[in-house]
Structures are given as structure tokens and as C-alpha cells.
N, C-alpha and C. Protein backbone atom coordinates (compact mmCIF):
# COMPACT_ATOMS: atom_id res chain seq x y z
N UNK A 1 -42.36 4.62 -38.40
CA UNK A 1 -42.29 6.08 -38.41
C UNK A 1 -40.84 6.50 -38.18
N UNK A 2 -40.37 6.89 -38.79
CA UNK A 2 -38.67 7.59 -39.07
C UNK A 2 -39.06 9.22 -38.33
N UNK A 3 -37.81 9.24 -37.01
CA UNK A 3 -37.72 10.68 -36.46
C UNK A 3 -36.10 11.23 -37.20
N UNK A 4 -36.51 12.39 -38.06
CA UNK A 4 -35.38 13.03 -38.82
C UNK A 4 -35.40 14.12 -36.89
N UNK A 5 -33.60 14.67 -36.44
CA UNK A 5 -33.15 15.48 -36.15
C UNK A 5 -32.82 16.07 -36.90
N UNK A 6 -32.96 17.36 -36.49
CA UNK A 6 -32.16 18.70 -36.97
C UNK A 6 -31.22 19.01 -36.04
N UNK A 7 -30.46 19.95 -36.76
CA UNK A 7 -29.06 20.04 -36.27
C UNK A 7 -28.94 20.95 -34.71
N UNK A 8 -29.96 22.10 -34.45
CA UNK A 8 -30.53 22.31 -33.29
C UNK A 8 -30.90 21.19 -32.46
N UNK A 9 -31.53 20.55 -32.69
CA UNK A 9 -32.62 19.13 -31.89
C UNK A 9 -31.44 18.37 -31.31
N UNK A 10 -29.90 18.06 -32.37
CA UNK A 10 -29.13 17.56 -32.10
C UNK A 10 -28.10 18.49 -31.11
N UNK A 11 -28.07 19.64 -31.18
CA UNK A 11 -27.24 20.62 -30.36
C UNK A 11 -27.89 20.25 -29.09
N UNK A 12 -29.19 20.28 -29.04
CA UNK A 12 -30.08 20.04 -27.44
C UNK A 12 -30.33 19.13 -26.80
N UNK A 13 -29.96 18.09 -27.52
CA UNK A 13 -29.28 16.98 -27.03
C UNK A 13 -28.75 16.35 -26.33
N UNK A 14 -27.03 16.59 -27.50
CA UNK A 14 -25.87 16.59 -26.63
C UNK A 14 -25.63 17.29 -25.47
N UNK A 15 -26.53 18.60 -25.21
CA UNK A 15 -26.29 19.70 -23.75
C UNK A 15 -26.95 18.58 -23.02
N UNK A 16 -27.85 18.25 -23.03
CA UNK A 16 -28.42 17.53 -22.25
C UNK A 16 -27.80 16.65 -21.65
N UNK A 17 -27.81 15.70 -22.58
CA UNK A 17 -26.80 14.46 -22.01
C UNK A 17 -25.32 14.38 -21.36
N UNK A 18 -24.89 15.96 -21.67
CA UNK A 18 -23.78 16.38 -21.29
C UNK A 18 -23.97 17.06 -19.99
N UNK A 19 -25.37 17.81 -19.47
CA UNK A 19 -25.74 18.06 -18.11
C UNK A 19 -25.93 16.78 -17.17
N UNK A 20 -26.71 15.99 -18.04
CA UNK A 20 -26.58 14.62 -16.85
C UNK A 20 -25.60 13.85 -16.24
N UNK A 21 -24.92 13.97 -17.43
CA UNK A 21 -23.10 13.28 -16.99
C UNK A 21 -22.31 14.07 -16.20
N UNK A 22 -22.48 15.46 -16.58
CA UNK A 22 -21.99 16.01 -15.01
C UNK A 22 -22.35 16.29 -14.32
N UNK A 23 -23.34 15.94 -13.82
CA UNK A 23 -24.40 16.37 -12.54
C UNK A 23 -24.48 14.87 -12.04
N UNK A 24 -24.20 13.78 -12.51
CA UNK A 24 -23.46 12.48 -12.19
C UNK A 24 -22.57 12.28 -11.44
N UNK A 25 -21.73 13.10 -11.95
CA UNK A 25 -19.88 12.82 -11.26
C UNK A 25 -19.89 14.09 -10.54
N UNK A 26 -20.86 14.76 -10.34
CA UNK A 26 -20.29 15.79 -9.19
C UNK A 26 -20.07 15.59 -7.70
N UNK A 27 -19.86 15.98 -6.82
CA UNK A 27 -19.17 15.51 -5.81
C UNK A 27 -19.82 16.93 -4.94
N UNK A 28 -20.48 15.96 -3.58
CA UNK A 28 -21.62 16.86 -2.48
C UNK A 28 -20.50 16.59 -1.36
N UNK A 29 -20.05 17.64 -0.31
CA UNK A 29 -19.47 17.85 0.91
C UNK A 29 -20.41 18.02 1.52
N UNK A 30 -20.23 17.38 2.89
CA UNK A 30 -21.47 18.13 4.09
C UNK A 30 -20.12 18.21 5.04
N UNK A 31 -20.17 19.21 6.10
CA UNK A 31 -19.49 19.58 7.19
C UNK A 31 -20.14 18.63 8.03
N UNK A 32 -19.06 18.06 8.80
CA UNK A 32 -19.75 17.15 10.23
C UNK A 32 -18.90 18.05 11.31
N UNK A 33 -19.80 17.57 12.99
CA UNK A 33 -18.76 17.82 14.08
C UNK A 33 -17.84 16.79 14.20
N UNK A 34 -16.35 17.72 14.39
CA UNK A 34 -15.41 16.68 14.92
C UNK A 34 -15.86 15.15 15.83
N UNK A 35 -17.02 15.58 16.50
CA UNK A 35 -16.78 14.35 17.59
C UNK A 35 -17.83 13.48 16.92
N UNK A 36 -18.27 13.96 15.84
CA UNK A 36 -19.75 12.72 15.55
C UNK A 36 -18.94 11.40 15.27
N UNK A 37 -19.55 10.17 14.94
CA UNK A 37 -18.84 9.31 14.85
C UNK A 37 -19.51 8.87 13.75
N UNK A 38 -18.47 8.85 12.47
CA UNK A 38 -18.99 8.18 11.02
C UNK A 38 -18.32 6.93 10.27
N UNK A 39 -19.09 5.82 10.74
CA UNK A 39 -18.06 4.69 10.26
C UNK A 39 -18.57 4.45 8.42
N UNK A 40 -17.86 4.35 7.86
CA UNK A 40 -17.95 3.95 6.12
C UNK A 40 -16.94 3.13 6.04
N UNK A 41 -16.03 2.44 5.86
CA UNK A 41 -15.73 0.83 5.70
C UNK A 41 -15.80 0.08 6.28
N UNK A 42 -15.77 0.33 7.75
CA UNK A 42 -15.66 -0.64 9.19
C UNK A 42 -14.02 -0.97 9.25
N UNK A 43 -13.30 0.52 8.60
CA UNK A 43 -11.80 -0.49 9.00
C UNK A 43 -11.85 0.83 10.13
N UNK A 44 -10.28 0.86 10.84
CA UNK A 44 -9.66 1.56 11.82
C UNK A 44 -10.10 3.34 11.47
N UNK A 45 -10.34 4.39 12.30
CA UNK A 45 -10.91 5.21 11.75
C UNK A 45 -10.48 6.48 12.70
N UNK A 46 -10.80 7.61 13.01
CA UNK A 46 -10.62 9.14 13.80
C UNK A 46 -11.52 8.38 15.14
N UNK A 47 -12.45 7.82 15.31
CA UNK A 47 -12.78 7.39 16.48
C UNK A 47 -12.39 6.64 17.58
N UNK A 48 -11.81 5.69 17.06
CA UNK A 48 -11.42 4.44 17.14
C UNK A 48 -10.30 5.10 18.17
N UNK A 49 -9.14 5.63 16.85
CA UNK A 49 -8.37 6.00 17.75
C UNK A 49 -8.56 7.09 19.00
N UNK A 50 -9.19 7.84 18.88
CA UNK A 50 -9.82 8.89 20.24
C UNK A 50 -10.15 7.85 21.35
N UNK A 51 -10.98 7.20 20.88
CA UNK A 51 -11.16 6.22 22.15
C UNK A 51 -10.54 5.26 22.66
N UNK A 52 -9.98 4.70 22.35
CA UNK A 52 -8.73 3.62 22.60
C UNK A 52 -7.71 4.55 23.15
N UNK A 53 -7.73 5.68 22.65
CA UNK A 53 -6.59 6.68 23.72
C UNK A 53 -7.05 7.20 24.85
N UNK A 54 -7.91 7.74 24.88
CA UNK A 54 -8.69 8.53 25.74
C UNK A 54 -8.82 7.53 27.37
N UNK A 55 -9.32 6.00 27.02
CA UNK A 55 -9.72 4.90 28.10
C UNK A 55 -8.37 4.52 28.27
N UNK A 56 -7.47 4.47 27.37
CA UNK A 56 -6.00 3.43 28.01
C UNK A 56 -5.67 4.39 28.66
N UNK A 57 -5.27 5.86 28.03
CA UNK A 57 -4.66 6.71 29.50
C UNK A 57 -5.68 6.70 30.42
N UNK A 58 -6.79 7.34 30.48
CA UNK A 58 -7.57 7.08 31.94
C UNK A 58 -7.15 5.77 32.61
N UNK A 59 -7.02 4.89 31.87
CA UNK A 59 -6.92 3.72 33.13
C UNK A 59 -5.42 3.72 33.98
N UNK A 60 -4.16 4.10 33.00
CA UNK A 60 -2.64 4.58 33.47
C UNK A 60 -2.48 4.83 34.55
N UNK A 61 -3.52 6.10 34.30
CA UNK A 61 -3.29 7.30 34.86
C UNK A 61 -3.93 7.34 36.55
N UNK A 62 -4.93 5.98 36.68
CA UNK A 62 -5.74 5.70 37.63
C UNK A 62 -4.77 4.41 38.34
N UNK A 63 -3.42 3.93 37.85
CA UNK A 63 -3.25 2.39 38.74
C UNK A 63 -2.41 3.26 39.52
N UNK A 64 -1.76 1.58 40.12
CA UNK A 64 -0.70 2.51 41.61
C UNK A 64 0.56 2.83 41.03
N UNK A 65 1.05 2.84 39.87
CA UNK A 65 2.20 2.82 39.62
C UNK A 65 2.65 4.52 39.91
N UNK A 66 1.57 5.17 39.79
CA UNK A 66 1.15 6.73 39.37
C UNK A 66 1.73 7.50 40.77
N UNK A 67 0.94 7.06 41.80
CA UNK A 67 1.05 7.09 43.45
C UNK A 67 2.05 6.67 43.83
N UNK A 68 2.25 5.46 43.99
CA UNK A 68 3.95 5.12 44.16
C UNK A 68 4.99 6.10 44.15
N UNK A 69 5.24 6.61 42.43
CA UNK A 69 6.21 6.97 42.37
C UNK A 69 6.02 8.52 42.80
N UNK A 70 4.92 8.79 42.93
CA UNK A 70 4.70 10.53 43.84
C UNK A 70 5.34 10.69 45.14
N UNK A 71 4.98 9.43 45.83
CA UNK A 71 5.47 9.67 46.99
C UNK A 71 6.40 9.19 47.33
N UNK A 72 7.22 8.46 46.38
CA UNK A 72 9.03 7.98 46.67
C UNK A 72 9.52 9.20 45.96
N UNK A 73 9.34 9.53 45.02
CA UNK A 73 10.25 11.16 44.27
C UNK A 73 9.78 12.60 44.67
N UNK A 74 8.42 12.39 44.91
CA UNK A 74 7.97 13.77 45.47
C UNK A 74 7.63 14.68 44.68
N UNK A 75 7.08 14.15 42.93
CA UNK A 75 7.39 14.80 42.19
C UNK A 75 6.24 14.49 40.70
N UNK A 76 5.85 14.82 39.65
CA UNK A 76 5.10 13.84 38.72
C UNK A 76 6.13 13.66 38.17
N UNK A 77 5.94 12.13 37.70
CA UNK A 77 6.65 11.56 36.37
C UNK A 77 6.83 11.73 35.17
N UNK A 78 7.77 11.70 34.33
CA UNK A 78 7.77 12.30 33.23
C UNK A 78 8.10 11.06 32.41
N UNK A 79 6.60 10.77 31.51
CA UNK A 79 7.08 9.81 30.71
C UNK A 79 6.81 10.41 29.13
N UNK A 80 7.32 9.28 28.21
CA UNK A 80 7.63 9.83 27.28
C UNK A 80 6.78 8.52 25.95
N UNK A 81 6.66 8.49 25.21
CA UNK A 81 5.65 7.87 24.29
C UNK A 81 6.53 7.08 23.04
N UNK A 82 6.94 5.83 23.10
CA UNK A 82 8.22 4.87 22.75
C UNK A 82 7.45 4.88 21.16
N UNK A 83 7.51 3.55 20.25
CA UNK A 83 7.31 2.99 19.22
C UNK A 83 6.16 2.07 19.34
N UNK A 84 4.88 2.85 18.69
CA UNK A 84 3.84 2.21 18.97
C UNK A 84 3.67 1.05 17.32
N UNK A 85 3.73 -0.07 17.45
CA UNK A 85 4.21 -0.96 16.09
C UNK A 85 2.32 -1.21 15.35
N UNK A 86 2.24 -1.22 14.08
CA UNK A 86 1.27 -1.58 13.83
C UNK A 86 0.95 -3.04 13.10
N UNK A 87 0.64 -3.58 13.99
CA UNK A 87 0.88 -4.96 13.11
C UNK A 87 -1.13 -5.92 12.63
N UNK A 88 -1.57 -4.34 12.00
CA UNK A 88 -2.69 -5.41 11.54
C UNK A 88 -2.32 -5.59 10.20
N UNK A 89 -3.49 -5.79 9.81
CA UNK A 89 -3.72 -6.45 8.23
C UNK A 89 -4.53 -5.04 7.69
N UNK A 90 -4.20 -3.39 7.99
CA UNK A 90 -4.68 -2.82 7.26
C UNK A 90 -3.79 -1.69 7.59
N UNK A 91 -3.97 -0.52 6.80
CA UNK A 91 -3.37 0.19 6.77
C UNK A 91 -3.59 1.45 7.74
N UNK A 92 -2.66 1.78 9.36
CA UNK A 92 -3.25 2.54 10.30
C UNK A 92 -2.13 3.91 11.27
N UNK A 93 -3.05 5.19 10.54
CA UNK A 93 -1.45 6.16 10.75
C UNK A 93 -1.81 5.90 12.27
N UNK A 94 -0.52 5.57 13.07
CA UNK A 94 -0.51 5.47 14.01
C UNK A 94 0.38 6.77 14.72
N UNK A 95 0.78 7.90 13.80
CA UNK A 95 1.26 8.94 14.42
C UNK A 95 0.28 9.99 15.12
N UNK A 96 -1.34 9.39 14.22
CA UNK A 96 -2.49 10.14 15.03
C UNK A 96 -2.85 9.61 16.42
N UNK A 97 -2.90 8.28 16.12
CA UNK A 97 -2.79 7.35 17.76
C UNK A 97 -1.93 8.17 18.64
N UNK A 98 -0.66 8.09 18.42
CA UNK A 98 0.16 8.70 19.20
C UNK A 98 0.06 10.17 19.66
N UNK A 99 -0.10 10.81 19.16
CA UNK A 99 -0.66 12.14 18.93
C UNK A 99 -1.83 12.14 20.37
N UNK A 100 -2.82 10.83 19.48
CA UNK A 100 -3.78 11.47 20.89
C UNK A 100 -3.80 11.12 22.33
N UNK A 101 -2.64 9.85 22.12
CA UNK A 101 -2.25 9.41 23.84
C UNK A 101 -1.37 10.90 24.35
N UNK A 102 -0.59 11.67 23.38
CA UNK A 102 0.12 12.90 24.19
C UNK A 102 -0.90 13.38 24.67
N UNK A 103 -1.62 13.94 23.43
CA UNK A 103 -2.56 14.79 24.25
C UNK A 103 -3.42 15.05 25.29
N UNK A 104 -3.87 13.74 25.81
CA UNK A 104 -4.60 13.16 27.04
C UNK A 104 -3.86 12.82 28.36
N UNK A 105 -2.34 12.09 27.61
CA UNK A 105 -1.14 12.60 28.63
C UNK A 105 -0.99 13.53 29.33
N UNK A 106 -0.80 14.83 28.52
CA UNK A 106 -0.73 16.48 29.22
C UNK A 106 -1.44 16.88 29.43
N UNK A 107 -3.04 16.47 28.58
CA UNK A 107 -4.15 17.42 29.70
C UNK A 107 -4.68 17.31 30.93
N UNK A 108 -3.83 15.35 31.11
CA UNK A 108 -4.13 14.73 32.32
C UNK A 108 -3.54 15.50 33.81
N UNK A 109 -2.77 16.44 33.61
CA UNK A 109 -1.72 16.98 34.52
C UNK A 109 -1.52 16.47 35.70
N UNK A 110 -1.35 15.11 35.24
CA UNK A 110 -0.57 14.07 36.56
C UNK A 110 0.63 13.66 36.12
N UNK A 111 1.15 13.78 35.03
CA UNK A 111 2.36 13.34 34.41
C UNK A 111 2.71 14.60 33.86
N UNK A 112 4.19 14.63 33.94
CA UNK A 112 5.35 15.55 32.66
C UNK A 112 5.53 14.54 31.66
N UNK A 113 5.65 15.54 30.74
CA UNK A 113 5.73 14.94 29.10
C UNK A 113 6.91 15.23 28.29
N UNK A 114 7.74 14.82 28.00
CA UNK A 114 8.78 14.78 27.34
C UNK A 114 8.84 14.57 25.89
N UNK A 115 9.66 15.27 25.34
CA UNK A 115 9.46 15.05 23.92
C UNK A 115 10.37 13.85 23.00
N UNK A 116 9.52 13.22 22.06
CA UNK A 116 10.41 12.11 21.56
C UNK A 116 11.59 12.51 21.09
N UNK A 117 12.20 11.19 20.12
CA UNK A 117 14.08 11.37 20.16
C UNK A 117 13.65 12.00 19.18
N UNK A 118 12.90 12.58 17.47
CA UNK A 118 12.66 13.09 16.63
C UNK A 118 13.13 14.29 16.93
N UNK A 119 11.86 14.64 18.27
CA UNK A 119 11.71 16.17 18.06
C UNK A 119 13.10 16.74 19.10
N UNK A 120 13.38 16.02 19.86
CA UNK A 120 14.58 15.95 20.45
C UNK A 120 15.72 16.36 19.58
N UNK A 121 16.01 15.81 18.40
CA UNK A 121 17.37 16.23 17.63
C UNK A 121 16.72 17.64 17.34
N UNK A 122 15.70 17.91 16.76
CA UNK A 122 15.30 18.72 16.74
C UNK A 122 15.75 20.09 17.21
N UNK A 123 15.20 20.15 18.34
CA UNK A 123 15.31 20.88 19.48
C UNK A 123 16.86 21.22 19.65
N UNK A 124 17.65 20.34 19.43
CA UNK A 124 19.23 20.07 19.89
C UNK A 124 19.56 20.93 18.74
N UNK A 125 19.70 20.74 17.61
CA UNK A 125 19.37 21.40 16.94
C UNK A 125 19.53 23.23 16.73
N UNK A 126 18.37 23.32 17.32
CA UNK A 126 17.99 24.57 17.78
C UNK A 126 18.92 24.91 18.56
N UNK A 127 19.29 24.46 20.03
CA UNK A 127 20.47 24.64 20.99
C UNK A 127 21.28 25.08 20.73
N UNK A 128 21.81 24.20 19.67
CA UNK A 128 23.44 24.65 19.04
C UNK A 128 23.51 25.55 18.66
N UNK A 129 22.34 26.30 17.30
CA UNK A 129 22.45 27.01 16.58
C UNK A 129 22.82 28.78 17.70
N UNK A 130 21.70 28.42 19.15
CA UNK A 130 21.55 29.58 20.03
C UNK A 130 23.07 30.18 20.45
N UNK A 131 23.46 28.40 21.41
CA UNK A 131 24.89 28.84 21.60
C UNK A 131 25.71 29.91 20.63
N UNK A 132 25.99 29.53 19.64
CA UNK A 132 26.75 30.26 18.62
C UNK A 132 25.84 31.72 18.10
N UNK A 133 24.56 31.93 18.33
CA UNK A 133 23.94 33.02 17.50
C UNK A 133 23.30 33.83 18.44
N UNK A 134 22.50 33.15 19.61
CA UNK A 134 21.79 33.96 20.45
C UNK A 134 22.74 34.39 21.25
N UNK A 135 21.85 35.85 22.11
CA UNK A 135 22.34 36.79 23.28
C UNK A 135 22.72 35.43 24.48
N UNK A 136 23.61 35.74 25.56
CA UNK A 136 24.06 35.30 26.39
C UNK A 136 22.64 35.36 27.28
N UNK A 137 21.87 36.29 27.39
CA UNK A 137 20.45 36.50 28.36
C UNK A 137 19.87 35.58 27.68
N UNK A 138 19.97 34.85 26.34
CA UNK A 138 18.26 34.12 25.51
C UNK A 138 18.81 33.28 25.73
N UNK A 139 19.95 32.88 25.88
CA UNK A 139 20.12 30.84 25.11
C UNK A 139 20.10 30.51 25.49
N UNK A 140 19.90 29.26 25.12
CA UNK A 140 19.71 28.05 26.28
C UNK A 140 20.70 26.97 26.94
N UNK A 141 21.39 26.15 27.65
CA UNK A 141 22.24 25.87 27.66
C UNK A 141 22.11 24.51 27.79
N UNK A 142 23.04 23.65 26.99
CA UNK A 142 23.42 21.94 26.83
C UNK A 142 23.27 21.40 27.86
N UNK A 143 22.96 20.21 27.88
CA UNK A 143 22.68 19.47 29.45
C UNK A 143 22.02 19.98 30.48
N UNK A 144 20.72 20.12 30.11
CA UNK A 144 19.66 20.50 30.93
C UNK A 144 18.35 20.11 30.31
N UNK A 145 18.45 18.98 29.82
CA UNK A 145 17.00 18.32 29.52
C UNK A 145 16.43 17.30 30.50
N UNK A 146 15.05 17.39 30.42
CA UNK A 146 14.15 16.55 31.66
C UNK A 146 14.51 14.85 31.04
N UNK A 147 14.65 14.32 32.06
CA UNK A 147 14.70 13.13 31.26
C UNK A 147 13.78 11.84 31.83
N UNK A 148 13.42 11.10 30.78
CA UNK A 148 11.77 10.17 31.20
C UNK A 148 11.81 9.27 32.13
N UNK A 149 10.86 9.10 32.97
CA UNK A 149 11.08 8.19 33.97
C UNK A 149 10.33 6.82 33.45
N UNK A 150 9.39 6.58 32.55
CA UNK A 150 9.00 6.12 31.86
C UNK A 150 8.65 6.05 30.68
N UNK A 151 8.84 4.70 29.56
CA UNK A 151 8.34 5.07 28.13
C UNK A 151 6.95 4.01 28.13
N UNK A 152 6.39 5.02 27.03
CA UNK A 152 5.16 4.14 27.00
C UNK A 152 5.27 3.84 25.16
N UNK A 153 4.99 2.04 25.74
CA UNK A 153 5.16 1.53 24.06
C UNK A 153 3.74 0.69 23.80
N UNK A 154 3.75 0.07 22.71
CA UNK A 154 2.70 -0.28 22.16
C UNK A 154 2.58 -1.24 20.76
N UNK A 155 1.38 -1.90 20.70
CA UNK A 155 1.07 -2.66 19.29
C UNK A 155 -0.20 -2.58 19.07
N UNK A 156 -0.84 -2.71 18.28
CA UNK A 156 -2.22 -2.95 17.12
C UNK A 156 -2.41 -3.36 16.35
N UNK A 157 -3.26 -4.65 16.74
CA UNK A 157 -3.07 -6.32 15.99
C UNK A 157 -4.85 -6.04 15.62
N UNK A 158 -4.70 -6.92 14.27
CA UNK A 158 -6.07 -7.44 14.04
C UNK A 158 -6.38 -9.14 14.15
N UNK A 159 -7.86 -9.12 14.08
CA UNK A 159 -8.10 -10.68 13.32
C UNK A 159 -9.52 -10.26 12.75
N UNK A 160 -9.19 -10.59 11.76
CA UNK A 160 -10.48 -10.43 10.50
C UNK A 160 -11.02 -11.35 10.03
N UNK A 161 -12.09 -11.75 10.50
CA UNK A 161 -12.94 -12.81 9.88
C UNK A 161 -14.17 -12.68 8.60
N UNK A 162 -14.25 -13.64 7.66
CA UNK A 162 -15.54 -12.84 6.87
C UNK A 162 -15.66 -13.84 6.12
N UNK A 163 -17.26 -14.23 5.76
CA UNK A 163 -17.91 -14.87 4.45
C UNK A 163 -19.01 -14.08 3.91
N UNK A 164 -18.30 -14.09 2.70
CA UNK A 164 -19.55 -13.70 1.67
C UNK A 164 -19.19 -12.38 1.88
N UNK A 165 -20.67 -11.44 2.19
CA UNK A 165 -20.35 -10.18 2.28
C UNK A 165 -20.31 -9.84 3.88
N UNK A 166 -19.74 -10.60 4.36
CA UNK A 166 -20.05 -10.04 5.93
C UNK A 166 -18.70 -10.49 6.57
N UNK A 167 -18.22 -9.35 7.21
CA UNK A 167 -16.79 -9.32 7.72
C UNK A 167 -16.89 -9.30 8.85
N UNK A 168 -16.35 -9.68 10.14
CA UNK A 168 -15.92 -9.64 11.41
C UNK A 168 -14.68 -8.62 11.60
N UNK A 169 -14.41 -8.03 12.02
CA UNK A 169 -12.89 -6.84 11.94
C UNK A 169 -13.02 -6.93 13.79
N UNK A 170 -11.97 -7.17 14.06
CA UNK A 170 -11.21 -7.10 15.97
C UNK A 170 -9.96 -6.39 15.86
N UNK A 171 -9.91 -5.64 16.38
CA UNK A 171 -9.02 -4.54 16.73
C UNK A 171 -8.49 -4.82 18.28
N UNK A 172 -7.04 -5.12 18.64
CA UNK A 172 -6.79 -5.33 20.02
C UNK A 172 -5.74 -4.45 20.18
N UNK A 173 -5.26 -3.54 20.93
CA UNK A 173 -4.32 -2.42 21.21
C UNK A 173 -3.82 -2.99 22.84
N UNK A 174 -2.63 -3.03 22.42
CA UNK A 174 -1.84 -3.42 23.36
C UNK A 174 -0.97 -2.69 23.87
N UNK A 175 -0.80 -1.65 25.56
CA UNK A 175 -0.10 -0.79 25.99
C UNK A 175 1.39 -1.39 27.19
N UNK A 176 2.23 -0.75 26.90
CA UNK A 176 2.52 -0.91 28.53
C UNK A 176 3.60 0.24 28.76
N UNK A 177 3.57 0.10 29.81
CA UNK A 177 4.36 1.80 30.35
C UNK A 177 5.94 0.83 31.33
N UNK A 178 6.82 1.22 31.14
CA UNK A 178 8.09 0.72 31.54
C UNK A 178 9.18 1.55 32.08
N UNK A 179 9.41 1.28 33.35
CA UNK A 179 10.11 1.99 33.96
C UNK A 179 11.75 2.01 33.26
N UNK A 180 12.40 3.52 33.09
CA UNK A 180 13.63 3.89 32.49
C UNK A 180 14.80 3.44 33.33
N UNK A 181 14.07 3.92 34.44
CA UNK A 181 15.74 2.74 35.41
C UNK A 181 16.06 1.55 35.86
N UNK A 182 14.50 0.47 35.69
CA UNK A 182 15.08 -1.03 35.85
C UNK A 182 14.64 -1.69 35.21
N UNK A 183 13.99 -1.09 34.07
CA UNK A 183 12.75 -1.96 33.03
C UNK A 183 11.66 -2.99 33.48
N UNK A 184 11.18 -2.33 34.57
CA UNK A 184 10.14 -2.80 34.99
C UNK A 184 8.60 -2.54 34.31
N UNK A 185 7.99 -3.24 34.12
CA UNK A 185 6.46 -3.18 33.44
C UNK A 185 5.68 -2.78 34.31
N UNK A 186 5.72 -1.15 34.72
CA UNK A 186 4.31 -1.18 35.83
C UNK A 186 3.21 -1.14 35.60
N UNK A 187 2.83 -1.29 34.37
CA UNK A 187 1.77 -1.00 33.55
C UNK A 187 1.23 -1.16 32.11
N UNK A 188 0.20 -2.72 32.36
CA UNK A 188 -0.05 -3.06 31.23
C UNK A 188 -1.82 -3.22 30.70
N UNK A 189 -1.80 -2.16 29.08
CA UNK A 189 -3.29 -1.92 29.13
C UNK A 189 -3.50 -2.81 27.89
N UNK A 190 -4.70 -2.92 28.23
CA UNK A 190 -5.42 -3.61 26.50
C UNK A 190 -6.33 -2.78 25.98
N UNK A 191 -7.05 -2.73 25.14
CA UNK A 191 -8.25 -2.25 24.26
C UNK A 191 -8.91 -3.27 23.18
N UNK A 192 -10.31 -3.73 23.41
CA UNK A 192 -10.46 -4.43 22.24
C UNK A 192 -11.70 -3.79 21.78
N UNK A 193 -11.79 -3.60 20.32
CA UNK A 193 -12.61 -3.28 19.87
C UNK A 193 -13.43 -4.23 18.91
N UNK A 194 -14.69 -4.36 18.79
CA UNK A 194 -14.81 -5.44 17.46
C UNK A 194 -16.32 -4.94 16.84
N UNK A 195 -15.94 -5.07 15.58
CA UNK A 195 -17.35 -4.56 14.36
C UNK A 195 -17.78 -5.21 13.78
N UNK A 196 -18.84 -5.63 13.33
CA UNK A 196 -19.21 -6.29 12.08
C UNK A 196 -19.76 -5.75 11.15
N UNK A 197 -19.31 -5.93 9.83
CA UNK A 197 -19.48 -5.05 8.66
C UNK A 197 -20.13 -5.85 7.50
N UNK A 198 -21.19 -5.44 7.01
CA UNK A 198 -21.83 -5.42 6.36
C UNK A 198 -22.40 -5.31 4.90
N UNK A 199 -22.13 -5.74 3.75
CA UNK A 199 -21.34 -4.91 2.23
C UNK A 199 -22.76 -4.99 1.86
N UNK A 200 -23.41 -4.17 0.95
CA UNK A 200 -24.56 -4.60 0.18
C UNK A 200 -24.63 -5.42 -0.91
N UNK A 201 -25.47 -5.60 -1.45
CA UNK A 201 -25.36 -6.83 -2.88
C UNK A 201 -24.67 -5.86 -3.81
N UNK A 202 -24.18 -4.37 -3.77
CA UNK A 202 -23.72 -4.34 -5.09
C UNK A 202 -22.29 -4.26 -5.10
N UNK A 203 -21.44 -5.38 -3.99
CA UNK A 203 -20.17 -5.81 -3.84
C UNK A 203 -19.69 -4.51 -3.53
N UNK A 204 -18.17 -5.17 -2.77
CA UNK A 204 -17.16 -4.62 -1.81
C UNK A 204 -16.64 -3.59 -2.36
């Protein structure tokens, strides 16, 4: 039995097949809350880092190095947030890391916070321009910046294990906080995290 189309039959068709193909490739958003936690590759992620920041400063912020120096200066410490290095095997903005150790830094209000050498020229920057442009009442004047009593530096190493479709991923974050006037280590944190990930049969 031979089916002849007509040139309509064929117009209704192609719409068709042309609705399915894009109703294919269209692309669904859902809004999540910031704090839910959504892992989809099992690599380094918005959680990861919240939490690995959130527990290394709590723990800082809890040894004696904290106390000590309160009651020899009389004063909180002002540390400042060094070169945190990333040395896994994936790709990890670590300016959000950093980002969220400030932020837990200053909301901690046991420490002063100082700003890095970046935002520092920055700022200097700004200074100069006042001297020469601003009122004698607004500006600000050279040599009068807080300066850190400690930097806090850092690394984030992996080891990735995996056969077949099943990966092992370890995440270890390595802190330490170092005193500016004798380079002393008063303070050294770890973080380990570890996942196992899972691929389905229809590959990675």
C-alpha cells in the first residue's frame, strides 16, 4: 500500500517535527535556596567551600593563639588572608574560598581584618588622588594603615581514585595562620573532605 503526501500533510509535518526538536533542546531553570546543597559532578562546589571555611575559622578562632595575644597587646588581632595555592587535579576558584574565610573572619568579631596587597594599591591609590583633589577636612592621610599581625595562608590538594564508572574524589585543605613579627606557626588547620561518585551506564 503506497501513502501519497500532499503538500499540506507535508507542511504538518515538518511543524511537527520541528516542535519536537525544540521542545528537545529547550532548557528548564528551577530557583534553589542559597544554602541547599546540590552536588552534580562530585567535583569541588559552593558547598564545599562554605564549609571548609566556616569549620577552619571556627576552629582559629577557638585555639590559644587568639587569647594569648589579647592579653599581651590588649587588643584583637588583625590578620590578613595570604595566597591560598590550589594544587588539585581540577579546576577550583579559590577567590570564592577566600572570600568566604573573610567573611566568617569579620563576622567572627574576634579579629580585625585587613585588606590584601590588591586592594591595598588600590586604596593607595585612592589616597593619592585625595591628597592632591580632596578638602583638607575629607582626606585622608599617608601612613596610617593598620597593619597585620598575622597572615593566613593555605593549599587544596586532591587524590582521585576511580575504576570503571566509580570515582573516589578527597579533597584535603590545608590552613595555617603565621605570626608577622617572628614567623611563627600558631596555627595549623586541616579539612578533609571525601565523595564517591557514581556515573550511570550512559558514560561520563
Amino acid at each position: 500500500m503506497q501513502v501519497t503526501l500532499t503538500k499540506n500533510s507535508l507542511t504538518l509535518l515538518m511543524a511537527l517535527i520541528l516542535g519536537l526538536a525544540a521542545g528537545g533542546c529547550s532548557t528548564s531553570v528551577t530557583r534553589m535556596e542559597v544554602s541547599e546543597v546540590k552536588d552534580l559532578s562530585g567535583a569541588w562546589n559552593d558547598t564545599d567551600s562554605q564549609q571548609v571555611s566556616e569549620e577552619m575559622i571556627k576552629d582559629v578562632l577557638n585555639r590559644a593563639w587568639l587569647g594569648e595575644f589579647s592579653r599581651t597587646q590588649s587588643r584583637q588581632p588583625a590578620v590578613i588572608v595570604g595566597e591560598v595555592s590550589n594544587l588539585s587535579h581540577e579546576h577550583i576558584n579559590v577567590n570564592t574560598f577566600v572570600a568566604d574565610m573573610e567573611r566568617a573572619l569579620i563576622n567572627s568579631d574576634k579579629v580585625q581584618f585587613v585588606a590584601s596587597s590588591t586592594e591595598r594599591q588600590e586604596i593607595r591609590g585612592e589616597r593619592k588622588d585625595q591628597d592632591l583633589n580632596a578638602s583638607e577636612a575629607t582626606r585622608k592621610a599617608m601612613g596610617q594603615e593598620k597593619g597585620a599581625d598575622f597572615m593566613l595562608k593555605g593549599t587544596i590538594n586532591t587524590i582521585i581514585d576511580a575504576e570503571g564508572k566509580t570515582q573516589l574524589r578527597y579533597y584535603q585543605v590545608d590552613l595555617t595562620l603565621i605570626s608577622m613579627a617572628d614567623n611563627r606557626k600558631v596555627w595549623v588547620g586541616q579539612k578533609k573532605i571525601k565523595k564517591l561518585v557514581e556515573r550511570s551506564s550512559l558514560g561520563f
